[in-house]
C-alpha atoms as a PDB file:
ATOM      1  CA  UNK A   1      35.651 -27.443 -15.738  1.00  0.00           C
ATOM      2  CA  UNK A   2      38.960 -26.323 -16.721  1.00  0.00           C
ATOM      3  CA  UNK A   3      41.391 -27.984 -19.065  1.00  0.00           C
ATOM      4  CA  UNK A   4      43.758 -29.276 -15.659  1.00  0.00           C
ATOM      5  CA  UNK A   5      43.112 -32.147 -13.794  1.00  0.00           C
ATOM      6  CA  UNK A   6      39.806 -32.059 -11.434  1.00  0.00           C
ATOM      7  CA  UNK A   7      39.875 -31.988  -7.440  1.00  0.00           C
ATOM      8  CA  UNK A   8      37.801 -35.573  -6.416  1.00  0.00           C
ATOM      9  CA  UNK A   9      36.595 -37.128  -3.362  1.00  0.00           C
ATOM     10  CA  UNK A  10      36.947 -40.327  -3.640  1.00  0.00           C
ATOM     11  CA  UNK A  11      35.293 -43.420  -0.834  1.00  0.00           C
ATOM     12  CA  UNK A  12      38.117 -44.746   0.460  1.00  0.00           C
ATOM     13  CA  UNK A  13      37.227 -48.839  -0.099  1.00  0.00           C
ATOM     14  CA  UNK A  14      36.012 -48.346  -3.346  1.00  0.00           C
ATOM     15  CA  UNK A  15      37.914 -45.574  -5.127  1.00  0.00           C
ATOM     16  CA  UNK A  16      34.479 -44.393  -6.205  1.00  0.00           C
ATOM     17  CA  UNK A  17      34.262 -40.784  -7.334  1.00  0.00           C
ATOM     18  CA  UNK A  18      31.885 -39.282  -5.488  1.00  0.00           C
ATOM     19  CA  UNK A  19      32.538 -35.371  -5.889  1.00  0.00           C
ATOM     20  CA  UNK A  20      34.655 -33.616  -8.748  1.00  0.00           C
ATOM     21  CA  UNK A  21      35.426 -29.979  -9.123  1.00  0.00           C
ATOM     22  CA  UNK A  22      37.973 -27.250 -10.054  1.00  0.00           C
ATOM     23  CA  UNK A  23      40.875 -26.538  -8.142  1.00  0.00           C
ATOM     24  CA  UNK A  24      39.614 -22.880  -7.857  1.00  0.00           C
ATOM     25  CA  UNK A  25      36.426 -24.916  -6.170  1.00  0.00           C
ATOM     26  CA  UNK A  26      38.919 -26.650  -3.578  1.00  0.00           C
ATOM     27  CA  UNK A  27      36.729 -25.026  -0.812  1.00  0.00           C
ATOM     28  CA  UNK A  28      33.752 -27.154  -1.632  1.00  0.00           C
ATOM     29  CA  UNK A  29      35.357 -30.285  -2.174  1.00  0.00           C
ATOM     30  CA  UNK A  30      36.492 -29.882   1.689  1.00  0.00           C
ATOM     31  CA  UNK A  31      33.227 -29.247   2.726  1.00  0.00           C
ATOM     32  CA  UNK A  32      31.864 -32.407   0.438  1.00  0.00           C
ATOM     33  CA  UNK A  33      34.170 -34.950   2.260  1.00  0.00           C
ATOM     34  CA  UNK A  34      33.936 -32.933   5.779  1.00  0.00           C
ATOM     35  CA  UNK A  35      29.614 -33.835   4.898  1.00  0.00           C
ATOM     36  CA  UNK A  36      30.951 -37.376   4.168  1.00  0.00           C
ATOM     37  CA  UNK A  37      32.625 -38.140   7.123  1.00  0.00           C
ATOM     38  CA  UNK A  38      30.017 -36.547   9.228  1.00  0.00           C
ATOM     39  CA  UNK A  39      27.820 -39.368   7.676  1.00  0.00           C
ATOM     40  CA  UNK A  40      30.490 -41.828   8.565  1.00  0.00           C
ATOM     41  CA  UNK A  41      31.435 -42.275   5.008  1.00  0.00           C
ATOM     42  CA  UNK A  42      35.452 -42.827   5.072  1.00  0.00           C
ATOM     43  CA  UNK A  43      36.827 -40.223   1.864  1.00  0.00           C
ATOM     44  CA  UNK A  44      39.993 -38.844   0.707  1.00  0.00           C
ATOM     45  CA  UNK A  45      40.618 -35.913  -1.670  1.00  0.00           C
ATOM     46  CA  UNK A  46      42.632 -36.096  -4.699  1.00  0.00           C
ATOM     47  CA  UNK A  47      44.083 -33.356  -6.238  1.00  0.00           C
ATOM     48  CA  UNK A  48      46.492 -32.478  -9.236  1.00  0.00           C
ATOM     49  CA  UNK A  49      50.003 -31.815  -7.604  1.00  0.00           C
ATOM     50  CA  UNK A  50      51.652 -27.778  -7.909  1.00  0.00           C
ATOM     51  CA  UNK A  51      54.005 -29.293 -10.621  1.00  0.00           C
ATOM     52  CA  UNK A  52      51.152 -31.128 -12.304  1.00  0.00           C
ATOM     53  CA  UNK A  53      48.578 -28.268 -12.585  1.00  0.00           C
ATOM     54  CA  UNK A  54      51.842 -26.028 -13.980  1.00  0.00           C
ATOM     55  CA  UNK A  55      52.647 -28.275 -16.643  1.00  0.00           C
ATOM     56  CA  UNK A  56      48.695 -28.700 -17.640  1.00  0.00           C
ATOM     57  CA  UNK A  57      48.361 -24.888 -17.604  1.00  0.00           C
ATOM     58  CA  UNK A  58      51.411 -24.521 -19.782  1.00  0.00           C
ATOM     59  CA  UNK A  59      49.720 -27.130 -22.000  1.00  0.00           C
ATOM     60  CA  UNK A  60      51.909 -30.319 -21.123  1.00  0.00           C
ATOM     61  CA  UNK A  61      50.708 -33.595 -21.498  1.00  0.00           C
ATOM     62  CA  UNK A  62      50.928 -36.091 -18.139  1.00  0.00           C
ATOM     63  CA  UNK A  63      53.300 -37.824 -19.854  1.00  0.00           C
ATOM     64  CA  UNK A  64      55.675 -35.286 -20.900  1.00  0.00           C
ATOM     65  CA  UNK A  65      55.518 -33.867 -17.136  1.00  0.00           C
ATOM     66  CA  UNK A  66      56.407 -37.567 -15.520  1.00  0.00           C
ATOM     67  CA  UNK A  67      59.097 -37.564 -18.426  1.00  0.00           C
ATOM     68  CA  UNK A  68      60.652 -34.041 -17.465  1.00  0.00           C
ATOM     69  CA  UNK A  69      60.988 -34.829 -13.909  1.00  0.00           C
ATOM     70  CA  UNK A  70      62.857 -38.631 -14.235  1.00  0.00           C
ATOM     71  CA  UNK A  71      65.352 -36.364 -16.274  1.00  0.00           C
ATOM     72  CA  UNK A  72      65.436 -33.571 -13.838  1.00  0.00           C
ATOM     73  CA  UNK A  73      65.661 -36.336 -10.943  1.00  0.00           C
ATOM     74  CA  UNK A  74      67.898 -38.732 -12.939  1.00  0.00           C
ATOM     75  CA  UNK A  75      70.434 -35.327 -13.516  1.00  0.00           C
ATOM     76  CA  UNK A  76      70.908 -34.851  -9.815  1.00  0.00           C
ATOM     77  CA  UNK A  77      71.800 -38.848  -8.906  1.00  0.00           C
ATOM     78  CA  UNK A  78      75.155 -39.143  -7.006  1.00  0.00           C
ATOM     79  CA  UNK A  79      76.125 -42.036  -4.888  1.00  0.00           C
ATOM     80  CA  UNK A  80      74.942 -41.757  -1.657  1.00  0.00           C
ATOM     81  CA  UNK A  81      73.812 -38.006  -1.474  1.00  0.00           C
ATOM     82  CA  UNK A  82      70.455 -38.180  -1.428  1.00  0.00           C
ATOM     83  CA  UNK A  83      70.170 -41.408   0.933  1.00  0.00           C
ATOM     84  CA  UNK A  84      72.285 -40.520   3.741  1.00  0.00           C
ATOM     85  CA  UNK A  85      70.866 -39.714   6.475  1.00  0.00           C
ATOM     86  CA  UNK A  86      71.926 -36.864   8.885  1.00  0.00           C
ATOM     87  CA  UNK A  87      73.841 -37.553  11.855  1.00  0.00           C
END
């Protein structure tokens, strides 16, 4: 597997893993939990977000990435702007 975050399908209860793979694999892992479900086994897929699998392939750390966007978020904060809703 590559150095980024792996695509899982996880039971839905439990949390367990029960598939891993590359993103470049995401095919399969849709065909794992479409077998799963078939079965009556209740799954969902996690996968590394766009902005997550950047920063990994750039070499970031999770942490710096959550870091980087509270300071990118926190830079745009003005009263009201972003919960107003449109009328």
């Amino acid at each position: 597997m590559s150095s980024s975050k792996p695509i899982r399908v996880l039971e839905v209860q439990t949390k367990e893993c029960l598939f891993s793979c590359d993103h470049e694999e995401l095919d399969r892992a849709y065909e794992f939990a479409k077998q799963m479900e078939e079965l009556g086994i209740e799954v969902e897929i996690e996968s590394p977000s766009a902005a997550e699998s950047l920063a990994t392939s750039l070499g970031a750390s999770t942490e710096e990435l959550a870091r980087e966007m509270e300071e990118e978020m926190a830079s745009h904060e003005c009263d009201g702007c972003s919960t107003t809703p449109l009328q």
